[in-house]
Protein backbone atom coordinates (compact mmCIF):
# COMPACT_ATOMS: atom_id res chain seq x y z
CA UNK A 1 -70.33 30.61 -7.29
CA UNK A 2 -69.37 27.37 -5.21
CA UNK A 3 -69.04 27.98 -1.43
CA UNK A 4 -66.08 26.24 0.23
CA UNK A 5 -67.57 24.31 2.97
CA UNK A 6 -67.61 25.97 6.40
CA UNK A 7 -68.33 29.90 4.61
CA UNK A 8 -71.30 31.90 5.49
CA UNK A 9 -73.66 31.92 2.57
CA UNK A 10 -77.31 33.30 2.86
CA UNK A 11 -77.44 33.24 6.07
CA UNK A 12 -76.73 29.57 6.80
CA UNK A 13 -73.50 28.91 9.21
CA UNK A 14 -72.14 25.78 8.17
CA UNK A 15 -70.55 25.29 11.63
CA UNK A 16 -70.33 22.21 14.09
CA UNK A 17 -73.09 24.11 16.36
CA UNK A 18 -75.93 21.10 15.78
CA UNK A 19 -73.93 18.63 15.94
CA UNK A 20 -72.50 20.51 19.48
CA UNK A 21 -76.23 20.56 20.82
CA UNK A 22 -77.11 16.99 20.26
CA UNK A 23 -74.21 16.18 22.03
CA UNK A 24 -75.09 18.49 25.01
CA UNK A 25 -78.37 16.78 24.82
CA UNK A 26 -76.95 13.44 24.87
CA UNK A 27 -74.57 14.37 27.80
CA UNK A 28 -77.90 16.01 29.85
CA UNK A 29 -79.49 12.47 29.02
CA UNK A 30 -76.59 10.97 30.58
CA UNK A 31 -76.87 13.36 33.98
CA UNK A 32 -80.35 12.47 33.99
CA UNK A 33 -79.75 8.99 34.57
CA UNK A 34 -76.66 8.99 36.80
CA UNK A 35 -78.52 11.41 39.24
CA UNK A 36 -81.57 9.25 38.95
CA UNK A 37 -79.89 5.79 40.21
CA UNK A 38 -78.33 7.77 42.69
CA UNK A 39 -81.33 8.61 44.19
CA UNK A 40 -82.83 5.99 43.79
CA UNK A 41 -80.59 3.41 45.04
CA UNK A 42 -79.09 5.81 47.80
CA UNK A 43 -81.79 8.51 48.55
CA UNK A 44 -80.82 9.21 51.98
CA UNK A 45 -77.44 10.04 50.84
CA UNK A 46 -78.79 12.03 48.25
CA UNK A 47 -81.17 13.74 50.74
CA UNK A 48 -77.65 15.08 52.48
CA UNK A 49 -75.45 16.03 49.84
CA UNK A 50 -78.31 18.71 48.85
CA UNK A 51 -78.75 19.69 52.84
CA UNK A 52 -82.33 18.33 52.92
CA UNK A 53 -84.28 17.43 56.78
CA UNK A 54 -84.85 13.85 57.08
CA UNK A 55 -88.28 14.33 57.46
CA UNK A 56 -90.94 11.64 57.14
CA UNK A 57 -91.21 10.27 53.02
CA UNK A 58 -88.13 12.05 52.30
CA UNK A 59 -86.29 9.16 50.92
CA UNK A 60 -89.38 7.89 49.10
CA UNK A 61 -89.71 11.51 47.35
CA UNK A 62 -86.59 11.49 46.17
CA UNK A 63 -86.94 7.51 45.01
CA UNK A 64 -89.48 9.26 43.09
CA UNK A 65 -87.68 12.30 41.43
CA UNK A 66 -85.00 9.07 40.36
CA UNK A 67 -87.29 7.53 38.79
CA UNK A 68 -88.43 10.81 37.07
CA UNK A 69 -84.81 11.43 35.85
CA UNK A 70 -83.78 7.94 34.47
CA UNK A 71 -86.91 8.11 32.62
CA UNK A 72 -86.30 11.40 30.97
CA UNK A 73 -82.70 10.40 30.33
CA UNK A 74 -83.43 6.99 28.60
CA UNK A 75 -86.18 9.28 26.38
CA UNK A 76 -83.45 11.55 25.31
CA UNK A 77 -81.03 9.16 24.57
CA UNK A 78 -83.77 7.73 23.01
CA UNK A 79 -82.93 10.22 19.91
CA UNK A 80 -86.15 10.59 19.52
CA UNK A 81 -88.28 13.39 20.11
CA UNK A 82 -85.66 14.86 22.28
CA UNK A 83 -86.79 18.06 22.31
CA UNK A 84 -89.96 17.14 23.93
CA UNK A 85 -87.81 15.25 26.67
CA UNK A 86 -85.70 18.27 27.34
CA UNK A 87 -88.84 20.65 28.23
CA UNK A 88 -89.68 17.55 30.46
CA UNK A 89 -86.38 17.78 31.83
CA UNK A 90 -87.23 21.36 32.64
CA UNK A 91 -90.49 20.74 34.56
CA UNK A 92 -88.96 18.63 36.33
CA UNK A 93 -86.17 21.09 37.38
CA UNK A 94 -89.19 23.50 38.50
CA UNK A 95 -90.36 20.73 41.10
CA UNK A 96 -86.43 20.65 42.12
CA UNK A 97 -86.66 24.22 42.69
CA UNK A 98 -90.17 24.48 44.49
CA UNK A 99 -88.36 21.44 46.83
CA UNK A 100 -85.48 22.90 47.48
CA UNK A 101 -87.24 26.30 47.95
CA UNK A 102 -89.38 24.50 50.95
CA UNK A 103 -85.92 22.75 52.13
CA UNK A 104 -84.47 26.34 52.44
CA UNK A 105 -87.38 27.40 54.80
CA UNK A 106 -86.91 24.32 57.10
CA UNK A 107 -84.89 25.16 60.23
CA UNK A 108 -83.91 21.60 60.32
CA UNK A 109 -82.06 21.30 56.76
CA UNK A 110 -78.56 22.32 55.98
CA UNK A 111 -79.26 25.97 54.06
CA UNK A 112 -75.59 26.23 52.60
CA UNK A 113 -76.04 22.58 51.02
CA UNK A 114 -79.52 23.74 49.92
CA UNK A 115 -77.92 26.85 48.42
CA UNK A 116 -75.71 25.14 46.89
CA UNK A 117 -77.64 22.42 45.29
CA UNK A 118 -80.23 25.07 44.34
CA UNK A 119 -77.65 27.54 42.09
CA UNK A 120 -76.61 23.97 40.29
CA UNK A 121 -80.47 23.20 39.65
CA UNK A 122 -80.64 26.66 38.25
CA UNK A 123 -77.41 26.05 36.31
CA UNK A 124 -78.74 22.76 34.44
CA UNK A 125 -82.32 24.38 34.17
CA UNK A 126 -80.52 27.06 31.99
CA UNK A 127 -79.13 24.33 30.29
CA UNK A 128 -81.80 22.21 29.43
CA UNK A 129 -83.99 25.22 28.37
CA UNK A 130 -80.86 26.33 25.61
CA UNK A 131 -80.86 22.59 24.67
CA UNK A 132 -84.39 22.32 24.56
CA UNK A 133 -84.77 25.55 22.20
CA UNK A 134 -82.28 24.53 20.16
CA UNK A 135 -83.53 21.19 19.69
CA UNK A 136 -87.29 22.00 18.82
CA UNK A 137 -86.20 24.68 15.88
CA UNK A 138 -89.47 25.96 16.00
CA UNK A 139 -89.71 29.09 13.65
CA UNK A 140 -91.17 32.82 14.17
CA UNK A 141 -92.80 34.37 11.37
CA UNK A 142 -89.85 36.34 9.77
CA UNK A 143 -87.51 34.39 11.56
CA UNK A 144 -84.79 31.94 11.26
CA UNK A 145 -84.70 28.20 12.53
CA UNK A 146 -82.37 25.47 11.97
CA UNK A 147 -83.10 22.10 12.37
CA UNK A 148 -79.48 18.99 12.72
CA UNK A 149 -80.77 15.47 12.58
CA UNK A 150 -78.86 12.33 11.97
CA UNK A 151 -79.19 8.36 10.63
CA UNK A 152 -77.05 5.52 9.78
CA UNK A 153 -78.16 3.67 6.85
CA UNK A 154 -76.75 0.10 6.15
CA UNK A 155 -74.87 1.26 2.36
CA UNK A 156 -72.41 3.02 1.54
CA UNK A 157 -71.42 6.46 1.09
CA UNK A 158 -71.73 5.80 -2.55
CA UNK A 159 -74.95 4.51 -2.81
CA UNK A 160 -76.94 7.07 -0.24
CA UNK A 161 -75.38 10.01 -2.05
CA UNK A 162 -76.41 8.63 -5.83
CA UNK A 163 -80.08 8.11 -4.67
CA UNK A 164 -80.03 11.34 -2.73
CA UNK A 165 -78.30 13.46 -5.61
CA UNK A 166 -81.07 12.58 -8.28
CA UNK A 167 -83.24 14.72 -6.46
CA UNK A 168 -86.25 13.64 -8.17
CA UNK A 169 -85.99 10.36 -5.81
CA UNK A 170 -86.45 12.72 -3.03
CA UNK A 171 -90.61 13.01 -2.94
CA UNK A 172 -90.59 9.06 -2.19
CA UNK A 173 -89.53 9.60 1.24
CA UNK A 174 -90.01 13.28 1.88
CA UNK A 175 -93.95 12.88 2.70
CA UNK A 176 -94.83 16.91 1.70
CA UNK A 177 -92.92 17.25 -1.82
CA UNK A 178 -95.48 16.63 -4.21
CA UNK A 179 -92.28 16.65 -7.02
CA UNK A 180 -88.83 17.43 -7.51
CA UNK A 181 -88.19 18.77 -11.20
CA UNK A 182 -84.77 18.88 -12.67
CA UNK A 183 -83.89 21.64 -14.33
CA UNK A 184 -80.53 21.28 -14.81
CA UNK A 185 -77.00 19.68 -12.79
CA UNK A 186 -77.63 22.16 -9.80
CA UNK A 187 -80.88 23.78 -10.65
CA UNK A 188 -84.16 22.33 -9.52
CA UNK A 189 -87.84 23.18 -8.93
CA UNK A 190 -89.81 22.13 -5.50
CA UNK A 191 -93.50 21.98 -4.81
CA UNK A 192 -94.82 20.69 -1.36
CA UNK A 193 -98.37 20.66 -0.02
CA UNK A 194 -99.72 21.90 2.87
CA UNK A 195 -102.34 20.45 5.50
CA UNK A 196 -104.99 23.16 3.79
CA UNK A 197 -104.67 21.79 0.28
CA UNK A 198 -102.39 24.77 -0.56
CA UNK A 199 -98.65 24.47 -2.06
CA UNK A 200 -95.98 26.17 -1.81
CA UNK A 201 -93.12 26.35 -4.42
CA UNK A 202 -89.30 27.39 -5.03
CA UNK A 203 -85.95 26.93 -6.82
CA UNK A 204 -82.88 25.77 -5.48
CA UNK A 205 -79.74 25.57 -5.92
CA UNK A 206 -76.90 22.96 -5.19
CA UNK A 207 -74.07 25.82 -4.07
CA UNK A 208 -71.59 23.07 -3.68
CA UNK A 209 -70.97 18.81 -4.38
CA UNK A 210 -68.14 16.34 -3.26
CA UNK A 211 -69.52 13.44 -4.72
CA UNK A 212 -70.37 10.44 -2.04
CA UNK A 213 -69.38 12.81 0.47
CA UNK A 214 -71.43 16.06 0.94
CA UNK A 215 -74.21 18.27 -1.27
CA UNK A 216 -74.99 21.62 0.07
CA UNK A 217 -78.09 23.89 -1.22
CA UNK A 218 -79.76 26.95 -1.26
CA UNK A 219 -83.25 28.32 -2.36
CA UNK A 220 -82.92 31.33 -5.22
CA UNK A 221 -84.54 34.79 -4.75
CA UNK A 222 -88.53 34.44 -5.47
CA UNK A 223 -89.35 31.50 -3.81
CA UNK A 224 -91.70 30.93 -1.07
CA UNK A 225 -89.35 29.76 1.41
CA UNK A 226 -86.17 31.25 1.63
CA UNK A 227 -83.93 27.46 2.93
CA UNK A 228 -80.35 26.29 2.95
CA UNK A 229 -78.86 23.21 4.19
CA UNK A 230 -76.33 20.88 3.64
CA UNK A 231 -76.37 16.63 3.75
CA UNK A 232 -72.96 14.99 4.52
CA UNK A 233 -72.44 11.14 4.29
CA UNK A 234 -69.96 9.65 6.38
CA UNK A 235 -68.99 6.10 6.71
CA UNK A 236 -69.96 4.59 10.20
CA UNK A 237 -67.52 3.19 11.84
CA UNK A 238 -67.33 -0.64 12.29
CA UNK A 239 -68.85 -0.70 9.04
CA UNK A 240 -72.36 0.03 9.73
CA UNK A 241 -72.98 1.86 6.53
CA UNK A 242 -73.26 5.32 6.23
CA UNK A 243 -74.18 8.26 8.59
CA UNK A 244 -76.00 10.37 7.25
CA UNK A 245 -75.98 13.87 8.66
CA UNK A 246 -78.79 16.34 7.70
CA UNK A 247 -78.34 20.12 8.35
CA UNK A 248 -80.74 23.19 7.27
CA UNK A 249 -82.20 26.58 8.05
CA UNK A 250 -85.69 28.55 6.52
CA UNK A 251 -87.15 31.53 7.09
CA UNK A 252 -90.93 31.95 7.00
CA UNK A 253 -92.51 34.86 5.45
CA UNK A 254 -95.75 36.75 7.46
CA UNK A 255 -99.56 36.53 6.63
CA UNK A 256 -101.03 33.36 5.44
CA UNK A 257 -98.16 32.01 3.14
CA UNK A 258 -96.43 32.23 6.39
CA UNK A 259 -99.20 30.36 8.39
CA UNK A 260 -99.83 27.70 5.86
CA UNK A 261 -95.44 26.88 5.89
CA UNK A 262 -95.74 26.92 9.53
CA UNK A 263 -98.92 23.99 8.89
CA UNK A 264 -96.37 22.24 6.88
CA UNK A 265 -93.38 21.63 9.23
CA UNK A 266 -95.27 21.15 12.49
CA UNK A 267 -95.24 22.18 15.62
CA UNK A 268 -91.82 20.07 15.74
CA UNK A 269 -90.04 20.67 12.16
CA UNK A 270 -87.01 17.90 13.36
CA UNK A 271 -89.66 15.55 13.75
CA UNK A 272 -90.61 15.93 9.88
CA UNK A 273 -87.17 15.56 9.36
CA UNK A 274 -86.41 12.67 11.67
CA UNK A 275 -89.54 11.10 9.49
CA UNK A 276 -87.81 11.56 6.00
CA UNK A 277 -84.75 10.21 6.87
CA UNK A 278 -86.09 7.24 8.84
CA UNK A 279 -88.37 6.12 5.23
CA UNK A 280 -84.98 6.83 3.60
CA UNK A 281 -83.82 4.33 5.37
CA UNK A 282 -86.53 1.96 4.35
CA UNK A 283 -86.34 2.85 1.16
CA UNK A 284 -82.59 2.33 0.84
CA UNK A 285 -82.38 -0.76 3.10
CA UNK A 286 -85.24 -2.91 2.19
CA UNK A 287 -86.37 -1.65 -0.81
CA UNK A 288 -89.48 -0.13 0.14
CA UNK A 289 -92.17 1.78 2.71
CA UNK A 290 -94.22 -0.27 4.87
CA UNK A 291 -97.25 1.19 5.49
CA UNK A 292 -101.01 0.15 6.47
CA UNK A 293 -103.68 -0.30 3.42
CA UNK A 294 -105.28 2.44 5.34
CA UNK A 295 -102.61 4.60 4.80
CA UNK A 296 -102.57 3.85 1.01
CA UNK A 297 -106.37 3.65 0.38
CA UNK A 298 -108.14 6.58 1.78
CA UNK A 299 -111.15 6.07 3.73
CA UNK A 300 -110.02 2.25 3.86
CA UNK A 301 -110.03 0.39 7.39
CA UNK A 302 -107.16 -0.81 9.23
CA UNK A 303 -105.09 -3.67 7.61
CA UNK A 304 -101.75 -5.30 8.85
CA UNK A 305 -98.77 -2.99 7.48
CA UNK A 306 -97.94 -4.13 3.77
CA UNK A 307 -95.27 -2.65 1.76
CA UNK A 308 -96.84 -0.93 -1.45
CA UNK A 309 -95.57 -1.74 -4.80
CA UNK A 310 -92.28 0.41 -4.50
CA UNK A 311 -88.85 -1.09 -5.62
CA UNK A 312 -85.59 0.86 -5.19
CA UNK A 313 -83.11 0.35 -8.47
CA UNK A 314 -80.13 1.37 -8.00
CA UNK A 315 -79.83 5.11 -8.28
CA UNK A 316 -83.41 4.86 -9.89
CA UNK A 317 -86.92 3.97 -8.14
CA UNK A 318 -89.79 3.30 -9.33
CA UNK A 319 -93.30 3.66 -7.62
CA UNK A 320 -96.70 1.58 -8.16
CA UNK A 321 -99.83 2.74 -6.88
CA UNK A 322 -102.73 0.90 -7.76
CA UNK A 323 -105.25 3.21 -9.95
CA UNK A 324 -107.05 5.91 -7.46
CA UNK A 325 -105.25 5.37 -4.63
CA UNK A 326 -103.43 8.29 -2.94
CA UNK A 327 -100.84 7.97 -0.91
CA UNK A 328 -100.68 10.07 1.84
């Protein structure tokens, strides 16, 4: 049964929440550079508005904790790895704290300020820990975790969704599917390995299709990991190509099947993500993968990046690896 976009369907909330996070992250980025060039450039202003003593290497300290923030915010506006940049944004709100917590005992600083700019650090700390959560996706055994990630890919709509909709292109970006099989229009069978040599398996389903526009999935009872997601592609504006938007959930089962899924998204499952759909934009835009000879031949030393023998046809590809060589 087809499932009008936006419905609830196995547990998946096709909802503008993602989307709604990166944006908080982006706008966090944002405050993290605005507050860090204005202590930087005016720390003995900065040193007032909070209520802080002007004690000796007060303005320097505070140079310092700009510094901190404008790099943080360039790394999350960096798009990548922002999760990683949001827990530093929250370490760094913990030295805010412990500074303003010594401020507060000073009989020379301003306590209401210090109050003040203390409840807002707490504020933005709870913030950038919900962000940062969000953001890394990382699952529990028996639990749920979604992961949003985003690209813009110089073709259009038509062309991403062709070479994305025969699925069996998919394992020549996606670096874990060992193969894609094609049972059917909407029914298909998965295989990926994990780091211990093990695979995993399971069926899925495409639930729903607007052709050059969205696909949206879900795995069948049975299979190893229960998963549903969607892909939308969007033209960019100013004719950039398309933007493609990436959107799923899995749950992990317990005991080693469990451990060994874990093993194959990483400690950071957007990152695996962000991966995919930055070779799918190799793939798409240039025709192939560039990667080392050492990444091609195994045990083979480091060469200059070379692109292997890979040519993208139209809504077909085909893939050339010389005779025992894995690619990994």
């Amino acid at each position: 049964m087809a499932v009008e976009y936006g419905q609830h369907y196995r547990g998946y909330r096709r909802t503008s929440e993602n989307v709604a996070i990166e944006r908080l992250a982006k706008g966090l980025g944002w405050l993290s550079i605005g507050l860090g060039v204005f202590e930087v450039i005016a720390p003995e202003r900065a040193g007032k508005l909070i209520g802080m003593s002007d004690g000796n290497g007060k303005n320097t300290l505070l140079r310092v904790y700009g510094l901190r923030e404008i790099v943080t915010g360039i790394g999350i506006l960096s798009g990548r790895r922002q999760a990683d940049w949001l827990w530093g944004r929250v370490a760094g709100d913990m030295v805010d704290l412990v500074t303003l917590g010594a401020a507060m005992s000073s009989s020379d600083s301003r306590r209401d300020r210090v109050g003040m700019a203390t409840a807002a650090v707490l504020g933005v700390t709870a913030l950038d820990v919900y962000c940062g959560r969000k953001l890394t996706g990382s699952p529990s055994k028996g639990g749920r975790a979604g992961i949003a990630r985003t690209i813009i890919i110089n073709r259009s709509p038509r062309e991403v969704y062709s070479f994305w909709r025969d699925i069996e292109n998919l394992p020549t970006f996606v670096d874990q599917l060992e193969f894609v099989r094609k049972d059917s229009e909407r029914l298909s069978h998965w295989r990926a390995r994990v780091p211990t040599g093990a695979s995993v398996e399971w069926d899925s389903e495409i639930i729903q299709d607007q052709a050059n526009s969205l696909i949206v999935w879900q795995s069948l009872a049975g299979s190893d990991i229960d998963n549903s997601g969607s892909v939308r592609f969007e033209r960019a504006t100013g004719g950039r190509g398309t933007l493609v938007t990436v959107e799923m959930e899995y749950t992990l089962p317990g005991g080693a099947l469990g451990a060994d899924i874990a093993r194959l998204f990483g400690t950071d499952p957007g990152q695996q993500v962000e991966k995919a759909l930055r070779r799918l934009k190799q793939v798409l835009e240039t025709g192939g993968i560039v990667k080392s000879d050492a990444s091609i031949h195994r045990g083979a030393r480091m060469h200059p990046a070379q692109p292997p023998q890979y040519r993208y046809r139209g809504r077909r590809s085909v893939v050339q690896v010389p005779r025992g060589a894995c690619i990994s």
